[in-house]
PDB file of N, CA and C in Angstrom:
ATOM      1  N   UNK A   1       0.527  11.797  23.366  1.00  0.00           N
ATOM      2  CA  UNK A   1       1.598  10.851  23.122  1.00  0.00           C
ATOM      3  C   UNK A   1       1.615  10.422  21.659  1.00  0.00           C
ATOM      4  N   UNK A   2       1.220  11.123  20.876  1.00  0.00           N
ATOM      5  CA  UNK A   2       0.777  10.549  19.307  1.00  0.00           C
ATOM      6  C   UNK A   2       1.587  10.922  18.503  1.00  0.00           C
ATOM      7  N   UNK A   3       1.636  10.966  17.471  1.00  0.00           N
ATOM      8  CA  UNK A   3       2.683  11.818  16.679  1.00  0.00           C
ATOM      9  C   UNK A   3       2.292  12.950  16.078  1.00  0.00           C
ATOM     10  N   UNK A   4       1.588  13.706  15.894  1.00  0.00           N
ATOM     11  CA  UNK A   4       0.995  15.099  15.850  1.00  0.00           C
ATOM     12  C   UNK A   4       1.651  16.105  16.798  1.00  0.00           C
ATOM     13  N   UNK A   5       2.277  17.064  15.542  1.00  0.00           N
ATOM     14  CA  UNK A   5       2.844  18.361  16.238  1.00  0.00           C
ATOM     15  C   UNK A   5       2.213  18.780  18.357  1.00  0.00           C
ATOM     16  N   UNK A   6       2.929  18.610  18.984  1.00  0.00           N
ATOM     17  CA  UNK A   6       1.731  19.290  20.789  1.00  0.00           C
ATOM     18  C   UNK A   6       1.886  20.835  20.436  1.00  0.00           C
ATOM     19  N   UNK A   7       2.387  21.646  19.712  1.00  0.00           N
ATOM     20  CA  UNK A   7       2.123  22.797  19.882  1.00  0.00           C
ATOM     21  C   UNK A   7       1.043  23.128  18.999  1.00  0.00           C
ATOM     22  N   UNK A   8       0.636  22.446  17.757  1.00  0.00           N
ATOM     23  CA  UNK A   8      -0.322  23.163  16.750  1.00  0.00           C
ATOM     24  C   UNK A   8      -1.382  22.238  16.846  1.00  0.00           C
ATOM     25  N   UNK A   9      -0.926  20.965  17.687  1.00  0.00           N
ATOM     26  CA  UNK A   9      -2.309  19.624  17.842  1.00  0.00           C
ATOM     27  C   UNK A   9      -2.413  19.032  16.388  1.00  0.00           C
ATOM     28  N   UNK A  10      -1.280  19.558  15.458  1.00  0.00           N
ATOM     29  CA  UNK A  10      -1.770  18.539  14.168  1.00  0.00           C
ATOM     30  C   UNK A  10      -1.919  19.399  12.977  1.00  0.00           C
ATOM     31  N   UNK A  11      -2.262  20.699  13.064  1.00  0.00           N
ATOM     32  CA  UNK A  11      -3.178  21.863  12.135  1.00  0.00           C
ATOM     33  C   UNK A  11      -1.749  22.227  11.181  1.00  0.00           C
ATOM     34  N   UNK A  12      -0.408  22.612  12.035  1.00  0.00           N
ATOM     35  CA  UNK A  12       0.236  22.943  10.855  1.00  0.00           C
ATOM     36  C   UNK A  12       0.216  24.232  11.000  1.00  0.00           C
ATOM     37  N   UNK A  13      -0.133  25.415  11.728  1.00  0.00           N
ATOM     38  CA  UNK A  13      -0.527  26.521  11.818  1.00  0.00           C
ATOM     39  C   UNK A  13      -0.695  27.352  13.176  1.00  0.00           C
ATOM     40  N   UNK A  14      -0.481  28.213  13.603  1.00  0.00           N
ATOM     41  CA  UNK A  14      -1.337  28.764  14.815  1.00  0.00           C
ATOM     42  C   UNK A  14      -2.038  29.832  14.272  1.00  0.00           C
ATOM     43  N   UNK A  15      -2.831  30.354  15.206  1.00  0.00           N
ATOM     44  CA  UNK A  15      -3.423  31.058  14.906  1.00  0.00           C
ATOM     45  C   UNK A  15      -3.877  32.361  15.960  1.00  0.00           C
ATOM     46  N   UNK A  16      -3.855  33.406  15.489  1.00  0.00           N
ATOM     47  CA  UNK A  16      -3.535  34.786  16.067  1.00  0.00           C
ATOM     48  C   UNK A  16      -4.823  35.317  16.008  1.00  0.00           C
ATOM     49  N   UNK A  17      -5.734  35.681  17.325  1.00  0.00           N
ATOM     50  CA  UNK A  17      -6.974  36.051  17.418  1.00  0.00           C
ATOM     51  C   UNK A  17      -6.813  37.441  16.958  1.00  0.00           C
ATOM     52  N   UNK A  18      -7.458  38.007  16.268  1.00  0.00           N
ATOM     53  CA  UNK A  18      -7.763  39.753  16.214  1.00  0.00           C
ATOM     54  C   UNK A  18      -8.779  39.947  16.649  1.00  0.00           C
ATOM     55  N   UNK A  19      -9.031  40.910  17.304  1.00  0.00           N
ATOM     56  CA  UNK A  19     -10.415  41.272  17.990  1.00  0.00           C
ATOM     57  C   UNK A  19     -11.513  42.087  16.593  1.00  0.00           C
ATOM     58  N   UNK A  20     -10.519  43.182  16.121  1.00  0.00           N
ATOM     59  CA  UNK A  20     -11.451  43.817  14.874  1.00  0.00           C
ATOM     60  C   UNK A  20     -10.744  43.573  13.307  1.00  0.00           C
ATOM     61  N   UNK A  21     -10.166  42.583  13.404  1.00  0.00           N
ATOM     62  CA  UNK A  21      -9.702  42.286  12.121  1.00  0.00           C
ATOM     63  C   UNK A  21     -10.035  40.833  11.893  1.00  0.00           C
ATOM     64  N   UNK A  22      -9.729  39.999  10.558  1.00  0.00           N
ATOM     65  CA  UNK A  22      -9.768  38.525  10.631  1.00  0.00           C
ATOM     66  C   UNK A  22      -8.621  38.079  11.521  1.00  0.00           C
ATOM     67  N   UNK A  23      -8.459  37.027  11.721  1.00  0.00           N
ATOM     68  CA  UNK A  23      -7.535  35.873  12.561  1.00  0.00           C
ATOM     69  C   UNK A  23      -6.586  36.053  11.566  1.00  0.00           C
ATOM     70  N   UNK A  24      -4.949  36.100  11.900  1.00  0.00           N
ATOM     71  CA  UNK A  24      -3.875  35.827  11.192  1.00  0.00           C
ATOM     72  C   UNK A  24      -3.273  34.210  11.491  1.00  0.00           C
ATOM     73  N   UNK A  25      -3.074  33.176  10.561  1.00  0.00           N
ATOM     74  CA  UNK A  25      -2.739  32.210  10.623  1.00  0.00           C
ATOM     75  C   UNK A  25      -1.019  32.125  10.053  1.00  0.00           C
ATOM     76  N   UNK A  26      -0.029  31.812  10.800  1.00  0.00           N
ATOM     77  CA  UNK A  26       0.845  31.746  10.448  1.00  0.00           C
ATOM     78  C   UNK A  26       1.486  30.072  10.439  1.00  0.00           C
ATOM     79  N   UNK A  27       2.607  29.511  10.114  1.00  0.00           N
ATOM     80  CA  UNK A  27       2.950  28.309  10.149  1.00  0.00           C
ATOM     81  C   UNK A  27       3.725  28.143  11.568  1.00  0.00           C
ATOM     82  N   UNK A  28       3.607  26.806  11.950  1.00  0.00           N
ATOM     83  CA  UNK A  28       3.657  26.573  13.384  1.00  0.00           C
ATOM     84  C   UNK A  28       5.638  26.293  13.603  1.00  0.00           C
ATOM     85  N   UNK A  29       5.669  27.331  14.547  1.00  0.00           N
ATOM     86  CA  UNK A  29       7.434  27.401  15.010  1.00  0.00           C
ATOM     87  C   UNK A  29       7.850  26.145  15.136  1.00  0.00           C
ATOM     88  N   UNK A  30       7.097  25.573  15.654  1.00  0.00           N
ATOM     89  CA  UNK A  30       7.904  23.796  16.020  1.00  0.00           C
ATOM     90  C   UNK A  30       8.102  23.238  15.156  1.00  0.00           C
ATOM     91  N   UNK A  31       6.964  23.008  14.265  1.00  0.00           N
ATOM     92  CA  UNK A  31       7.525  21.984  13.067  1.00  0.00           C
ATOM     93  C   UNK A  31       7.238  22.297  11.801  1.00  0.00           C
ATOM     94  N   UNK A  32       7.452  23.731  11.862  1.00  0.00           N
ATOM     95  CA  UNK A  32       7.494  24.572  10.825  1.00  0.00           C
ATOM     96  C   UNK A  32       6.430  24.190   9.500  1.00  0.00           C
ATOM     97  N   UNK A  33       5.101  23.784  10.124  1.00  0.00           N
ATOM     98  CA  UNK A  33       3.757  23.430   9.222  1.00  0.00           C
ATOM     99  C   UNK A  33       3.650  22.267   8.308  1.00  0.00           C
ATOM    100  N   UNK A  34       4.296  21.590   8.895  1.00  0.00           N
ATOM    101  CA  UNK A  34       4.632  19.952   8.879  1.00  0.00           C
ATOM    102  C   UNK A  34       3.758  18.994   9.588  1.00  0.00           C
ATOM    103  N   UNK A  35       3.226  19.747  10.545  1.00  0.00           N
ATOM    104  CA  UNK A  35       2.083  18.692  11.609  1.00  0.00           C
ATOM    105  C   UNK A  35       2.449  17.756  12.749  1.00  0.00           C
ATOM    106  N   UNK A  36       3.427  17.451  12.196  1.00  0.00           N
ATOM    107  CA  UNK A  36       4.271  15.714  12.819  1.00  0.00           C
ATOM    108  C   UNK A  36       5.470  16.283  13.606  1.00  0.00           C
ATOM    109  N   UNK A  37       5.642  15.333  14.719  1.00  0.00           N
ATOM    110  CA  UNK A  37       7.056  15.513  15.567  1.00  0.00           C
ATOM    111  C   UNK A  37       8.243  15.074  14.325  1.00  0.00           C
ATOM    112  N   UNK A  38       9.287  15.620  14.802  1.00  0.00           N
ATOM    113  CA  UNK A  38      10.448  15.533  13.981  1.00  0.00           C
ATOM    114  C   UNK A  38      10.452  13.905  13.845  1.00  0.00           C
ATOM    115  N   UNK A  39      10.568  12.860  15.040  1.00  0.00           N
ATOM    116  CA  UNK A  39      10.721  11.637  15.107  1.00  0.00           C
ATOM    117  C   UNK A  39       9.671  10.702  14.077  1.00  0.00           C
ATOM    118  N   UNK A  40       8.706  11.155  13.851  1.00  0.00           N
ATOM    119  CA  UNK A  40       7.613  10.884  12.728  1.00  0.00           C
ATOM    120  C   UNK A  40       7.804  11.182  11.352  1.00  0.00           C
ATOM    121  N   UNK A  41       8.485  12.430  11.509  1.00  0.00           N
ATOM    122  CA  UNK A  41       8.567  12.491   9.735  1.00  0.00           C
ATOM    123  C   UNK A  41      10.504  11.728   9.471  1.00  0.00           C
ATOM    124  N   UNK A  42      10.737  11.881  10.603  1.00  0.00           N
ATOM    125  CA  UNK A  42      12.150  10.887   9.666  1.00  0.00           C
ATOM    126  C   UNK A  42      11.444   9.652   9.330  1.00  0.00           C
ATOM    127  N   UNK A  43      10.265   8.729   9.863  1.00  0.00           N
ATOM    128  CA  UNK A  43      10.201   7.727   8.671  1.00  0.00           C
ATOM    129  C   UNK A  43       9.402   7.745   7.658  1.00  0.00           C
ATOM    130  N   UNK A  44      10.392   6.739   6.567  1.00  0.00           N
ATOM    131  CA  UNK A  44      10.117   7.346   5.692  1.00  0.00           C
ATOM    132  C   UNK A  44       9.998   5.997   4.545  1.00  0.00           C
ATOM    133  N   UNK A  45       8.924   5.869   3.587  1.00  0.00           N
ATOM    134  CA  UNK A  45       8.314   4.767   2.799  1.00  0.00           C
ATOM    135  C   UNK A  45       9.055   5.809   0.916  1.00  0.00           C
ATOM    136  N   UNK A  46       9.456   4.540   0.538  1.00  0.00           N
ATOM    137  CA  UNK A  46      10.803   5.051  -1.074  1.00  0.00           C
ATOM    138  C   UNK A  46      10.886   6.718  -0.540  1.00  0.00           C
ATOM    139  N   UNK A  47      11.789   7.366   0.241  1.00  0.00           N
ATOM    140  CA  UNK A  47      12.030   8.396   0.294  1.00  0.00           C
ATOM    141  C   UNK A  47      11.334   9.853   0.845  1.00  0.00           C
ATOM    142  N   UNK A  48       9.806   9.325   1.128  1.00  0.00           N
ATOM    143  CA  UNK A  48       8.864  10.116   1.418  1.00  0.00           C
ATOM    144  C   UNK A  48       8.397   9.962   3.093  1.00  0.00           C
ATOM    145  N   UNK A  49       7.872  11.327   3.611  1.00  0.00           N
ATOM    146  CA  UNK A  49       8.013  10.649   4.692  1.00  0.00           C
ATOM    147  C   UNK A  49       6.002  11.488   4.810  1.00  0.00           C
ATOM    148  N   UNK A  50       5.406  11.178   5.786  1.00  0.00           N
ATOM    149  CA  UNK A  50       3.879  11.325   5.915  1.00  0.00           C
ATOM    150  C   UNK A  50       3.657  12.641   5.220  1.00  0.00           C
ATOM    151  N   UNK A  51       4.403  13.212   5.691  1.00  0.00           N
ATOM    152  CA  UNK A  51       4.263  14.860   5.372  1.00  0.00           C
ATOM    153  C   UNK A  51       4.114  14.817   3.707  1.00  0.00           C
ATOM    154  N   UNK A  52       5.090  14.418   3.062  1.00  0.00           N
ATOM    155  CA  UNK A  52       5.228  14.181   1.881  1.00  0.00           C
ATOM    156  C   UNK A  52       4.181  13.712   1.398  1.00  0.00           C
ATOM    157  N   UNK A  53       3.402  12.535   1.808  1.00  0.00           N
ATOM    158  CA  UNK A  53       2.837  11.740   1.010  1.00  0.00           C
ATOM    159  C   UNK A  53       1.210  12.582   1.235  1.00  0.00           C
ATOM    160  N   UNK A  54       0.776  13.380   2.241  1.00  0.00           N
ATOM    161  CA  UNK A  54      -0.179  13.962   2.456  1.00  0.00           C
ATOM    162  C   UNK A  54      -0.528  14.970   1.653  1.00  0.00           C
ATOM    163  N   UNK A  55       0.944  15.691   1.282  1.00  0.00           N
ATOM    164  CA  UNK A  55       0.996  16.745  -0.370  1.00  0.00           C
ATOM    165  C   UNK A  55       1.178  16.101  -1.310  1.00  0.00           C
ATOM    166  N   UNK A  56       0.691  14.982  -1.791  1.00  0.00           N
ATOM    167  CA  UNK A  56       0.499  14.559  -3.036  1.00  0.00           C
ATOM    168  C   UNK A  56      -0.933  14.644  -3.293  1.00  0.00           C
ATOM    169  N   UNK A  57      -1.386  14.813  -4.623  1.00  0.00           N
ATOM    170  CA  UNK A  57      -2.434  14.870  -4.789  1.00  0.00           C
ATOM    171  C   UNK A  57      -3.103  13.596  -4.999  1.00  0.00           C
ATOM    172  N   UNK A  58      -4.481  12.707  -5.360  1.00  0.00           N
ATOM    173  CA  UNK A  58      -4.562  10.996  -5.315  1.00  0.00           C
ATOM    174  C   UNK A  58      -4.093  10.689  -6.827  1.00  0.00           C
ATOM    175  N   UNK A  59      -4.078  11.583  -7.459  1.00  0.00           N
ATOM    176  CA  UNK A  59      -3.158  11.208  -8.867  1.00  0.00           C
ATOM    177  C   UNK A  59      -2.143  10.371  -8.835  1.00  0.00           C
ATOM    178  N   UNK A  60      -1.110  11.662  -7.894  1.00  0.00           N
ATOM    179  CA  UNK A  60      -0.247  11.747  -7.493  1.00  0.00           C
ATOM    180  C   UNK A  60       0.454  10.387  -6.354  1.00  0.00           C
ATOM    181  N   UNK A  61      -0.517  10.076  -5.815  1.00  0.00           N
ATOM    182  CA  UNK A  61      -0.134   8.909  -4.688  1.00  0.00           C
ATOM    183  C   UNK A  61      -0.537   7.333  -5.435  1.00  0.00           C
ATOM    184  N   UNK A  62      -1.741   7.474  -6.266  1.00  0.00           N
ATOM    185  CA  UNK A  62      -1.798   6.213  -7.131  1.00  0.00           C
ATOM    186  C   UNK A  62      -1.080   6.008  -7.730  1.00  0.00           C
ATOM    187  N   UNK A  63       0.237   6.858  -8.470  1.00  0.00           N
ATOM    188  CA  UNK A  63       1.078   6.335  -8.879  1.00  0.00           C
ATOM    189  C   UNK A  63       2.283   6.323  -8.183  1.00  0.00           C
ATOM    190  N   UNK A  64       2.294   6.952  -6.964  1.00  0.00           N
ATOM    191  CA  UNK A  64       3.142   6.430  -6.342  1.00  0.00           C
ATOM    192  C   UNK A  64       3.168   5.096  -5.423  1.00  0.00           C
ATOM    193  N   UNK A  65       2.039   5.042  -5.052  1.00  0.00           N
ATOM    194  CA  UNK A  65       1.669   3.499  -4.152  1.00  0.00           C
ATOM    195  C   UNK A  65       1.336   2.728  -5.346  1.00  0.00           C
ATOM    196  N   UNK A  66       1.411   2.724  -6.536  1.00  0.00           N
ATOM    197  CA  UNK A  66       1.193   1.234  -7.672  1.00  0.00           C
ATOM    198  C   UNK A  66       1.805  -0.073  -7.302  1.00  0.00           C
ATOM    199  N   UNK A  67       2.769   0.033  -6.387  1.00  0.00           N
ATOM    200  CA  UNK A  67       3.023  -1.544  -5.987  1.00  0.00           C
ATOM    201  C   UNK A  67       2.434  -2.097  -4.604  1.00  0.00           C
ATOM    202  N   UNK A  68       1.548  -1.055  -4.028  1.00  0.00           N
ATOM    203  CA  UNK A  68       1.001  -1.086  -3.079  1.00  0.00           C
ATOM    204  C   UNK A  68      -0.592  -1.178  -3.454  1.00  0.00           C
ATOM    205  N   UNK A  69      -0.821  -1.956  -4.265  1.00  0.00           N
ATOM    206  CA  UNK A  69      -2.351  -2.486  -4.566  1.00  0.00           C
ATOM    207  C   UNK A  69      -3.691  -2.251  -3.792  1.00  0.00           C
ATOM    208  N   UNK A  70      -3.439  -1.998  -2.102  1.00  0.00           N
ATOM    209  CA  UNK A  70      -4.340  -1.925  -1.417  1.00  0.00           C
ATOM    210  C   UNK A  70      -4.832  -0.690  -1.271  1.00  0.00           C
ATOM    211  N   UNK A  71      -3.672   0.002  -0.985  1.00  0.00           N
ATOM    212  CA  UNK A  71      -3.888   1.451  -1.130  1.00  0.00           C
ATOM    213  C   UNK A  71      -4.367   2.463  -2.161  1.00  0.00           C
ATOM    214  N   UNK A  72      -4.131   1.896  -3.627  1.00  0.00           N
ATOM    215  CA  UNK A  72      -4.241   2.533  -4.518  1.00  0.00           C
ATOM    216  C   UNK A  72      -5.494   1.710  -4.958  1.00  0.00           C
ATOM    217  N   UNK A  73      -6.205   0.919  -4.754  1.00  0.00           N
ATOM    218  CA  UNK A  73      -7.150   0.576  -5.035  1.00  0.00           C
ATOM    219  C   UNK A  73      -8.356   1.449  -4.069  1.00  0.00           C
ATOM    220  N   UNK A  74      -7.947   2.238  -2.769  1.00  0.00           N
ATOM    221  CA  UNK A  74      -9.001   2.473  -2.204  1.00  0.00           C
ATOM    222  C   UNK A  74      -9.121   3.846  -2.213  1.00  0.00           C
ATOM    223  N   UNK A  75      -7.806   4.774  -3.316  1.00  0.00           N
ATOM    224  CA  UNK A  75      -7.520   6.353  -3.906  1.00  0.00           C
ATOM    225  C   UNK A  75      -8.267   6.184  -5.248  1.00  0.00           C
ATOM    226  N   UNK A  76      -8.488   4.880  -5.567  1.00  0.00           N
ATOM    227  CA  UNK A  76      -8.679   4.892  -7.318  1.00  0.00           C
ATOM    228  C   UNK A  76     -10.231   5.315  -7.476  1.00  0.00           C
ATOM    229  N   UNK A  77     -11.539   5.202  -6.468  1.00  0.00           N
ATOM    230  CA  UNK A  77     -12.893   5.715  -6.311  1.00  0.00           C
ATOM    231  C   UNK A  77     -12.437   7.392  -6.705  1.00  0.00           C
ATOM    232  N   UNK A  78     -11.523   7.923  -5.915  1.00  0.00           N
ATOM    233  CA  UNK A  78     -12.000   9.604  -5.827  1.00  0.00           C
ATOM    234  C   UNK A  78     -11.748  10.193  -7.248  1.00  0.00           C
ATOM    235  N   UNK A  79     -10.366   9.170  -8.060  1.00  0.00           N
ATOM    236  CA  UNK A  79      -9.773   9.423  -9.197  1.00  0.00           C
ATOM    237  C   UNK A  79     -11.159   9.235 -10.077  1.00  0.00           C
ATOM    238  N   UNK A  80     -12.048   8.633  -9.436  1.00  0.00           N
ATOM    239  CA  UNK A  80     -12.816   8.154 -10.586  1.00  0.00           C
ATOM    240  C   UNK A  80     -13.824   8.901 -10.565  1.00  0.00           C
ATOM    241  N   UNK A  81     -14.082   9.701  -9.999  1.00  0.00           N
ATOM    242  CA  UNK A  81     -15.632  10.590  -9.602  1.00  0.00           C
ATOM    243  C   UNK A  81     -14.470  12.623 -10.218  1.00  0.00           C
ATOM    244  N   UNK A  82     -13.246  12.404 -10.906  1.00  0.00           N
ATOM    245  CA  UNK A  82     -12.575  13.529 -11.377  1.00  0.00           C
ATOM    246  C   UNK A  82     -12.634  14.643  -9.591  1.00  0.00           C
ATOM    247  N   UNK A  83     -11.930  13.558  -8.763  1.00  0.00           N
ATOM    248  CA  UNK A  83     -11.234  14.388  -7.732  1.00  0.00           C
ATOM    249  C   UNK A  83      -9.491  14.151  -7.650  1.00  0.00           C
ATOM    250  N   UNK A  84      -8.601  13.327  -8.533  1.00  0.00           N
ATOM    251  CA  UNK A  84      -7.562  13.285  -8.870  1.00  0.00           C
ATOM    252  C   UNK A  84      -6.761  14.490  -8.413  1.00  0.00           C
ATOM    253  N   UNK A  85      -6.826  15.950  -8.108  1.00  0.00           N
ATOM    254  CA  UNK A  85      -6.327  16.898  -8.127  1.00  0.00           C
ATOM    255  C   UNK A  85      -6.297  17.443  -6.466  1.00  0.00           C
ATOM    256  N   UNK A  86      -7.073  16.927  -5.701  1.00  0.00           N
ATOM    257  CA  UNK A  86      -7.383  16.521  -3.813  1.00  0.00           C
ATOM    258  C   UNK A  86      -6.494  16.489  -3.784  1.00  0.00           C
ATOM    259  N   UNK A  87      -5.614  17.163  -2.632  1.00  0.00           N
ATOM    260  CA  UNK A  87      -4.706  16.455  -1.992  1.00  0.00           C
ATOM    261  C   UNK A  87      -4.920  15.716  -0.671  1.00  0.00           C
ATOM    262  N   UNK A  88      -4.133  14.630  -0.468  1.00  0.00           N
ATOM    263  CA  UNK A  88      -4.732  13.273   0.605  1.00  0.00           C
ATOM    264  C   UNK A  88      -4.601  14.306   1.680  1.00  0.00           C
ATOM    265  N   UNK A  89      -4.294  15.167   1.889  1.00  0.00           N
ATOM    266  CA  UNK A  89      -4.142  15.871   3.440  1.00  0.00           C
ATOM    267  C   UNK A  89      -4.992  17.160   3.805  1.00  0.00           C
ATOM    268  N   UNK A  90      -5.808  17.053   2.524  1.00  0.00           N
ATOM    269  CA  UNK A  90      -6.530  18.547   2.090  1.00  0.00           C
ATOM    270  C   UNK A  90      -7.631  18.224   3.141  1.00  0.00           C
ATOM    271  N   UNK A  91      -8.049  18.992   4.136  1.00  0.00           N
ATOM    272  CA  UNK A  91      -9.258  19.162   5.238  1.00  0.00           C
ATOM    273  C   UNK A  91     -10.867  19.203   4.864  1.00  0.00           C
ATOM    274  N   UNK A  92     -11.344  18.583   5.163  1.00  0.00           N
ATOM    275  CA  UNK A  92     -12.610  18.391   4.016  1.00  0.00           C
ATOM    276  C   UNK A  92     -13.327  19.911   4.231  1.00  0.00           C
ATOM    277  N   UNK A  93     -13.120  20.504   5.264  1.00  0.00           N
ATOM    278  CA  UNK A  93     -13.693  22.042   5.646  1.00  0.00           C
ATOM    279  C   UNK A  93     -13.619  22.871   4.342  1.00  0.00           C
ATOM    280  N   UNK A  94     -12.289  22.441   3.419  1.00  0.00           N
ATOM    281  CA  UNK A  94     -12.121  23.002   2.306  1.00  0.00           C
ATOM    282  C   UNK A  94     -12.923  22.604   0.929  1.00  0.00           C
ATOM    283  N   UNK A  95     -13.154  21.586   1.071  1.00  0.00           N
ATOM    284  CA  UNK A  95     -13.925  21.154  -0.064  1.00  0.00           C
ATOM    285  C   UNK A  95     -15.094  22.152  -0.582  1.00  0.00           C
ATOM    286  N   UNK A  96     -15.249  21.860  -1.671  1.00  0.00           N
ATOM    287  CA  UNK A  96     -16.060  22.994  -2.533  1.00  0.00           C
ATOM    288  C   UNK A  96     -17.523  21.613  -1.904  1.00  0.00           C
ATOM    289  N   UNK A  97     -18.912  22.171  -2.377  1.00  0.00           N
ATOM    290  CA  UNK A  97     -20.069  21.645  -2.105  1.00  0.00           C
ATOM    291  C   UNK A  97     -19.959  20.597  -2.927  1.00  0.00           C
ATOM    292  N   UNK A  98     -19.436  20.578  -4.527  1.00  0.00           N
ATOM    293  CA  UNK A  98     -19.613  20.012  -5.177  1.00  0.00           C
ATOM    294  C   UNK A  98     -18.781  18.508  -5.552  1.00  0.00           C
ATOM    295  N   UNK A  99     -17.178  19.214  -4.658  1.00  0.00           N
ATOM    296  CA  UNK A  99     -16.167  18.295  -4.392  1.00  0.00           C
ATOM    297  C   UNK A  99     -16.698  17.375  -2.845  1.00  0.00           C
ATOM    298  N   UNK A 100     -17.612  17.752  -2.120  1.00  0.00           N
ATOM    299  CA  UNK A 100     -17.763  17.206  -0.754  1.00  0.00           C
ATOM    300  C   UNK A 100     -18.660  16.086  -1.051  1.00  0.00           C
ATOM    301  N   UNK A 101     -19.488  16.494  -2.053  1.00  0.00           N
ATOM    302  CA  UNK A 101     -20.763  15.669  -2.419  1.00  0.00           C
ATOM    303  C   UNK A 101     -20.348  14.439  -3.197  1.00  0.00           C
ATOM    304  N   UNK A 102     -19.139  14.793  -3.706  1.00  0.00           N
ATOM    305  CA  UNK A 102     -18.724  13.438  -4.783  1.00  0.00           C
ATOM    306  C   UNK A 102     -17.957  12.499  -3.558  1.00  0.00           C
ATOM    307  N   UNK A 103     -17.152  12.959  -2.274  1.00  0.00           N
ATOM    308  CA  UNK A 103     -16.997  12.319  -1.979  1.00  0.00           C
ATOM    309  C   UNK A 103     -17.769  11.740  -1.277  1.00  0.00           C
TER     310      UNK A 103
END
């Protein structure tokens, strides 16, 4: 009942087992690798809606939340350890050792 894509559970992706090859990951038919039910991403904060704000990088969102003090005060740590270039939606699975450790 949440707002996360029910066909991809959230991922943005499905994914295609191969038995002797790697897994093919393609973007998910429903909400075309967006994550969110349609009804979720129409809202939307100055023009942006979750989806949006998850592809920003924390550079990127500290200056967009600057009148939002709370928020950008609690993006301004990662900016400060030179992870500025993260994006807020990036899966920590991805993180390099060196990017995981700073956070």
């Amino acid at each position: 009942m949440g707002g996360r894509c029910d066909n991809c559970q959230g991922e943005g992706e499905t994914v295609i087992e191969m038995q002797f090859m790697a897994d093919i990951k393609l973007p998910c038919e429903v909400c075309n690798g967006k994550r969110f039910k349609k009804e979720v991403l129409e809202a939307q904060h100055k023009q942006k809606s979750i989806f949006d704000v998850l592809e920003m990088t924390v550079d990127e969102a500290i200056t967009f939340f600057e009148d939002e003090k709370s928020i950008a005060e609690k993006l301004k740590p990662l900016q400060d350890v030179g992870l500025g270039y993260v994006k807020l939606g990036q899966g920590s699975n991805t993180l390099s050792g060196g990017e995981a450790q700073r956070v």
